[in-house]
N, C-alpha and C. Protein backbone atom coordinates (compact mmCIF):
# COMPACT_ATOMS: atom_id res chain seq x y z
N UNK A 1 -13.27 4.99 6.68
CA UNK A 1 -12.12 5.52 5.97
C UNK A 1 -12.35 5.35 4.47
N UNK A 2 -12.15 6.13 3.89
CA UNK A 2 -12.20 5.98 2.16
C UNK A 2 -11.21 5.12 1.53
N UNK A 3 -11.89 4.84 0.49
CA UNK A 3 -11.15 3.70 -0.12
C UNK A 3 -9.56 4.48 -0.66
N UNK A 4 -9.51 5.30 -1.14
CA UNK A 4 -8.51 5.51 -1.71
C UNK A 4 -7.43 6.45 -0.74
N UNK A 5 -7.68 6.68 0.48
CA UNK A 5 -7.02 7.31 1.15
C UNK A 5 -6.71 6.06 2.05
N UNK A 6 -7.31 4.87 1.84
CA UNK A 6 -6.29 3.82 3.25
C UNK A 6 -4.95 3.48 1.95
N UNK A 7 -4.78 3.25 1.03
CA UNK A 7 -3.73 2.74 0.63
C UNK A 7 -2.87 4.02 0.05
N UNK A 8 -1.49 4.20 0.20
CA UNK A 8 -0.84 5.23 -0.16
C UNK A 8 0.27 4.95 -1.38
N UNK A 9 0.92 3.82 -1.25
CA UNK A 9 1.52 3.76 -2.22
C UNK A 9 2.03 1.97 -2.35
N UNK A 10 2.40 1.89 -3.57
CA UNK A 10 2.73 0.24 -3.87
C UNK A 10 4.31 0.25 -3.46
N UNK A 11 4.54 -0.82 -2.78
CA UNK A 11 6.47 -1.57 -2.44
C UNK A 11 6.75 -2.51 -3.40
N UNK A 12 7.66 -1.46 -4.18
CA UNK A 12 8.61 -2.59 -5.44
C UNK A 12 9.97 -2.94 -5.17
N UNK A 13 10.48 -3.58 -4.49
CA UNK A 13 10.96 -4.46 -4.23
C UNK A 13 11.68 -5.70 -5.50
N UNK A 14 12.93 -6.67 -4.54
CA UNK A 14 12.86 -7.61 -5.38
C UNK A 14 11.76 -8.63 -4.87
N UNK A 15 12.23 -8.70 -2.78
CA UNK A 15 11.04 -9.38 -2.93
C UNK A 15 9.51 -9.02 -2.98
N UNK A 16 9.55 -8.08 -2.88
CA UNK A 16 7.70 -8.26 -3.01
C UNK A 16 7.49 -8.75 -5.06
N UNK A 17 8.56 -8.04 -5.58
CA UNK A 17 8.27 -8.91 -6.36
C UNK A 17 8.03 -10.07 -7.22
N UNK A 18 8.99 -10.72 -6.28
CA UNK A 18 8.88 -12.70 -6.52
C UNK A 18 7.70 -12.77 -5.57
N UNK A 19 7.28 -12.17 -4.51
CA UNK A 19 5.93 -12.29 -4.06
C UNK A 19 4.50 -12.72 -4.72
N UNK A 20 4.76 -11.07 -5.79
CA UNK A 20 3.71 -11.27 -6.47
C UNK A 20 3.43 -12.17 -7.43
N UNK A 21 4.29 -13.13 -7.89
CA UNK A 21 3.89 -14.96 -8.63
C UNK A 21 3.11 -15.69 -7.76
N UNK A 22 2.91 -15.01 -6.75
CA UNK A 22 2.55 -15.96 -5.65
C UNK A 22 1.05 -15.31 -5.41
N UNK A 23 0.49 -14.51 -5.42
CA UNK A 23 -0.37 -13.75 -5.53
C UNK A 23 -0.42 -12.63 -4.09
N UNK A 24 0.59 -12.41 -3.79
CA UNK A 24 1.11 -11.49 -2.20
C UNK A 24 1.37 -10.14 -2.90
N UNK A 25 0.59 -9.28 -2.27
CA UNK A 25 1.08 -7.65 -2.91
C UNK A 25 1.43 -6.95 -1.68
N UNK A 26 2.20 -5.78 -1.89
CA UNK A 26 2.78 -5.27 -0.72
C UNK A 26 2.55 -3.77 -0.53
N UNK A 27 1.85 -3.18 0.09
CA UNK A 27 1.01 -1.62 0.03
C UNK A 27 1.85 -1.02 1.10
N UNK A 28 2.04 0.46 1.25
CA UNK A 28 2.20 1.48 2.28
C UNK A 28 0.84 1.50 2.38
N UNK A 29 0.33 1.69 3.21
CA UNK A 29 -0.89 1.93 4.20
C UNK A 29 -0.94 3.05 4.88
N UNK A 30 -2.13 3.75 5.39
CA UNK A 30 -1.92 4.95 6.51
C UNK A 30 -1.97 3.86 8.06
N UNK A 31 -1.65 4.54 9.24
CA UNK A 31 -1.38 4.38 9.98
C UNK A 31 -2.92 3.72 10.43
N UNK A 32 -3.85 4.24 10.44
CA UNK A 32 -5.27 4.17 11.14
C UNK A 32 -6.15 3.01 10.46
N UNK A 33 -5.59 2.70 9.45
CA UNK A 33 -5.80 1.40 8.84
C UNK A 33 -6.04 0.11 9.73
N UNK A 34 -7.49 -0.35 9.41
CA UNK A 34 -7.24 -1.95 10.04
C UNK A 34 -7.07 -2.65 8.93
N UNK A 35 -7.35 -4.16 9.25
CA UNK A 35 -6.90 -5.34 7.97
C UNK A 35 -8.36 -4.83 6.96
N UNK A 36 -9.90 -4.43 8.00
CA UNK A 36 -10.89 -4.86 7.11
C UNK A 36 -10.71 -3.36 5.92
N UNK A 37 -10.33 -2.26 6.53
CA UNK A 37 -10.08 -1.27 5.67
C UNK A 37 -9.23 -1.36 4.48
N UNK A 38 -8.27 -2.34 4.77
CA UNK A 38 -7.46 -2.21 3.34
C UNK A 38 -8.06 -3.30 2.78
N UNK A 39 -8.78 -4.69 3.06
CA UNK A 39 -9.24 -5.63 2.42
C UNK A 39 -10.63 -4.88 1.42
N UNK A 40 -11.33 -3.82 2.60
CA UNK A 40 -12.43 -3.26 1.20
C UNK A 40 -11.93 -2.28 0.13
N UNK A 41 -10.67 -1.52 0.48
CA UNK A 41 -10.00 -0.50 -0.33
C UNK A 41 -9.35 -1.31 -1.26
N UNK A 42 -8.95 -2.89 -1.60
CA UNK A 42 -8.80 -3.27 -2.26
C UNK A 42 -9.51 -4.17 -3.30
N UNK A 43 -10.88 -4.45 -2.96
CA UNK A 43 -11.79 -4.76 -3.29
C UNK A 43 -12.55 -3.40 -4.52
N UNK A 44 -12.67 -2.51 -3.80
CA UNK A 44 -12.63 -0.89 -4.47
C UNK A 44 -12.27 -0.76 -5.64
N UNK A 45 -10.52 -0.56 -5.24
CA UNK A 45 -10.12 -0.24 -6.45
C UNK A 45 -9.73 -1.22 -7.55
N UNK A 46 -9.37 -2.38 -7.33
CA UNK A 46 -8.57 -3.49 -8.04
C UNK A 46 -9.86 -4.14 -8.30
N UNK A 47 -11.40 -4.49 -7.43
CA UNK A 47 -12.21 -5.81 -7.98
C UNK A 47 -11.48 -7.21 -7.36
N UNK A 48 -11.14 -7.24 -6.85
CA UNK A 48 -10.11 -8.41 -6.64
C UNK A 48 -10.27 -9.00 -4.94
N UNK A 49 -10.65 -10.29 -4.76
CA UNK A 49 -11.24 -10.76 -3.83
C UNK A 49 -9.85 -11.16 -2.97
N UNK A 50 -9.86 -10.47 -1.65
CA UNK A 50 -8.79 -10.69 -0.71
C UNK A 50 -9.25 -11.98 0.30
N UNK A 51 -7.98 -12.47 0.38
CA UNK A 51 -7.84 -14.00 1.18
C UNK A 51 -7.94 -13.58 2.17
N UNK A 52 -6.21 -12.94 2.76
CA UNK A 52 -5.45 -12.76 4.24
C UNK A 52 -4.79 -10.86 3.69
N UNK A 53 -4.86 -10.42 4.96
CA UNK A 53 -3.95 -9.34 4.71
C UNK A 53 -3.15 -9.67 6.35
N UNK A 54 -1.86 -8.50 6.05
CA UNK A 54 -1.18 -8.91 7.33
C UNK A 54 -0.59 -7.61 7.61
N UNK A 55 -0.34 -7.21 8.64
CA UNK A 55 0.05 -5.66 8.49
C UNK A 55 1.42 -5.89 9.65
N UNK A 56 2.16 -4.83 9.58
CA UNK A 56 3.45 -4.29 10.21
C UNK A 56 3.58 -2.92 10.30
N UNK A 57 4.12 -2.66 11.20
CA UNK A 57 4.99 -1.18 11.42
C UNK A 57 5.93 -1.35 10.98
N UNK A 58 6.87 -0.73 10.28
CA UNK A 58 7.92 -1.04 9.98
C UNK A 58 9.41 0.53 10.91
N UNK A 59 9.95 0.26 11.81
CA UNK A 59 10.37 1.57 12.26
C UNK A 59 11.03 2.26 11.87
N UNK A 60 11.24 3.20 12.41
CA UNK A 60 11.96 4.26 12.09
C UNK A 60 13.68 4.09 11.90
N UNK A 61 14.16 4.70 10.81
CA UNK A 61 15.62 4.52 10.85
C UNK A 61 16.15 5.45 10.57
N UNK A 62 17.72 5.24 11.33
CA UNK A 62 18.42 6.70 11.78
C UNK A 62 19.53 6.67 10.58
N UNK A 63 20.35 7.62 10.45
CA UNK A 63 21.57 6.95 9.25
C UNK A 63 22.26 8.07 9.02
N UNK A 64 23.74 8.26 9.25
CA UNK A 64 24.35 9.45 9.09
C UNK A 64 24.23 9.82 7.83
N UNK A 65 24.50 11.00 7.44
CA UNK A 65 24.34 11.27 5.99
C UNK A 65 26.15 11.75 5.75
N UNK A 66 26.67 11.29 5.17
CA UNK A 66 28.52 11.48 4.60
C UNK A 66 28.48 12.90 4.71
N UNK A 67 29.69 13.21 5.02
CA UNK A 67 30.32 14.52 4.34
C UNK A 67 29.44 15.64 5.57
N UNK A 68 28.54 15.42 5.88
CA UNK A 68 28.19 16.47 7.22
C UNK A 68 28.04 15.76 8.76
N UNK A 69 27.88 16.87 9.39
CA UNK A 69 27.21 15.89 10.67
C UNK A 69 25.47 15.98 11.00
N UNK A 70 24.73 15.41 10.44
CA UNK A 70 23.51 15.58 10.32
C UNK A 70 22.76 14.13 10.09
N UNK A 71 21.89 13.74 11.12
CA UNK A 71 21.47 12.45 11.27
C UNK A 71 20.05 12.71 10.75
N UNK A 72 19.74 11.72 9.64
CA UNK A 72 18.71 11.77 8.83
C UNK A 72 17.50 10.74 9.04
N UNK A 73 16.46 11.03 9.52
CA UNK A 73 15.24 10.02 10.22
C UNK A 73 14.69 9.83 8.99
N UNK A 74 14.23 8.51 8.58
CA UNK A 74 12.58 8.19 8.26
C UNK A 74 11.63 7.86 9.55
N UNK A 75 10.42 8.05 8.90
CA UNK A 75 9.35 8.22 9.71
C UNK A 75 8.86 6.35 9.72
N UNK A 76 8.34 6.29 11.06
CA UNK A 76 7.39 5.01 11.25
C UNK A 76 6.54 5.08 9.96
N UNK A 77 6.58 3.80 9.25
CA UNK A 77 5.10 3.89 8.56
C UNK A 77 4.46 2.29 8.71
N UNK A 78 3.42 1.93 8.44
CA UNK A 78 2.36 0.82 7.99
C UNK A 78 2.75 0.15 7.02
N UNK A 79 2.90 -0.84 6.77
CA UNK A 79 3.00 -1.63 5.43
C UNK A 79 1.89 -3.19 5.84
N UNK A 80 1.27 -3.47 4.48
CA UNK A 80 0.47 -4.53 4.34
C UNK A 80 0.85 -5.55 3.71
N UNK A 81 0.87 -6.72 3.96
CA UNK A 81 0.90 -8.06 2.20
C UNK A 81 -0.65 -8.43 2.90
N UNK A 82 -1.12 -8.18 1.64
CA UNK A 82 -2.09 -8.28 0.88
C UNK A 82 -1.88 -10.23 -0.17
N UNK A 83 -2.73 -10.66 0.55
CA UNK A 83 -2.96 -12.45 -0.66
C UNK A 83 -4.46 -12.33 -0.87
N UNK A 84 -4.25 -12.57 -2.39
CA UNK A 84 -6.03 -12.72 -3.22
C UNK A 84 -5.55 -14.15 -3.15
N UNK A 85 -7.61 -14.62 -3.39
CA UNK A 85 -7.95 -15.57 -3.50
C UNK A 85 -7.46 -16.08 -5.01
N UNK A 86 -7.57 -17.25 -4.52
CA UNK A 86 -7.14 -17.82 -6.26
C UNK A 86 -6.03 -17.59 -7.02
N UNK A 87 -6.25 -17.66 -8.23
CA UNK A 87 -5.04 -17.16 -9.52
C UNK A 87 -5.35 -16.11 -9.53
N UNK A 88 -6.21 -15.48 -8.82
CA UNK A 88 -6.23 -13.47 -9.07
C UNK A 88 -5.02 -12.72 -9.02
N UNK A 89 -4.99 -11.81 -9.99
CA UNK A 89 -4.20 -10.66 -9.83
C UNK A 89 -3.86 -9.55 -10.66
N UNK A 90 -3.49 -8.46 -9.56
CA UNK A 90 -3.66 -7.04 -9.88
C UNK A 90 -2.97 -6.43 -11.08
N UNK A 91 -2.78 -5.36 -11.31
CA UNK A 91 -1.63 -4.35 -11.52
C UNK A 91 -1.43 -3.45 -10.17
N UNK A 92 -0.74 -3.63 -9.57
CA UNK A 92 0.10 -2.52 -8.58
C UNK A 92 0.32 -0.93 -8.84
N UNK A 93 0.42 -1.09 -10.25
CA UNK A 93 0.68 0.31 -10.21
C UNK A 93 -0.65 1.30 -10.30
N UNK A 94 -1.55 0.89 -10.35
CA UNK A 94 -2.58 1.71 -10.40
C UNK A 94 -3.18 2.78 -9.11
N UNK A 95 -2.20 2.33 -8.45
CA UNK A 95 -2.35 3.52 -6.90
C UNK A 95 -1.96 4.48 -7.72
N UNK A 96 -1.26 5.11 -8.34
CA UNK A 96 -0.49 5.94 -8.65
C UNK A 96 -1.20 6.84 -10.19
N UNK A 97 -2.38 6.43 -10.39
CA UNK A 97 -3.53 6.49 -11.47
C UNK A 97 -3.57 8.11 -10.42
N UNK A 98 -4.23 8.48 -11.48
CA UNK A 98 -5.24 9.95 -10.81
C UNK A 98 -6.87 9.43 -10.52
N UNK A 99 -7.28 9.73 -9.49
CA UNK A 99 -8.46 9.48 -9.11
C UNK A 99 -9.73 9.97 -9.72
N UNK A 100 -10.78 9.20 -10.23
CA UNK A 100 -11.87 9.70 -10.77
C UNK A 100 -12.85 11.04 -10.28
N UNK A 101 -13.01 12.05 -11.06
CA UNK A 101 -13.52 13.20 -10.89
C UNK A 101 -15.03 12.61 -10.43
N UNK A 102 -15.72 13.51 -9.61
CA UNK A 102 -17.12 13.63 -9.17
C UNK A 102 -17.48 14.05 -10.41
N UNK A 103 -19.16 13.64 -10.85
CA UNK A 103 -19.86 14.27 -12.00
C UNK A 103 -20.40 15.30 -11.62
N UNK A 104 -20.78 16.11 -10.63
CA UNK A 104 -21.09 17.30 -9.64
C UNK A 104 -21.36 18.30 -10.66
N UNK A 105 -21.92 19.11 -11.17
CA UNK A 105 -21.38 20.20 -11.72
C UNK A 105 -21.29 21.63 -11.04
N UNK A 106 -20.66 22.26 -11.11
CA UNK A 106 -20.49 23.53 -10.10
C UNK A 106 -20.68 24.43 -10.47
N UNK A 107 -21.76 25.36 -9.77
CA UNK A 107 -22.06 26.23 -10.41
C UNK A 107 -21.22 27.37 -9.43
């Protein structure tokens, strides 16, 4: 799996963010993800040497929406905490960077 397609987006939170004093980061993940896939996709992009990762499903939730009758799903997704070794740590927001162009040239 490619590095930049196992992690999808960063969870900001309050807690993930008293987490992160702690050195715990908290990723959306794709589904097909194991622990070692997001431990090298974070290695990848951040440089940053992973301890433990821990993963969850988190399910699906149902929830009327006011004023109509129309029941509104989110979808199952993956979520990770992610702990580096040491005093390491990231910036989070850099999922959200644009990804480096190939030097390829095309003719």
């Amino acid at each position: 799996m490619k590095n930049y397609n196992t992690i999808i987006q960063t969870v900001l939170t309050e807690k993930s963010s008293r987490e992160q004093e702690k050195g715990k980061y908290t990723f959306v993940v794709t589904r097909e993800a194991t622990k070692i896939d997001i431990k090298h996709a974070i290695k990848a992009i951040y440089g940053a040497d992973v301890e433990t990762v821990r993963t969850m499903l988190v399910p699906k939730k149902t929830r009327y929406i006011k004023g109509r009758y129309l029941w509104a799903k989110r979808p199952v997704h993956k979520k990770a905490i992610v702990t580096l070794k040491g005093k390491q740590s990231i910036d989070p927001s850099k999922i959200g960077a644009k990804k480096p162009k190939s030097t390829k040239d095309k003719k």
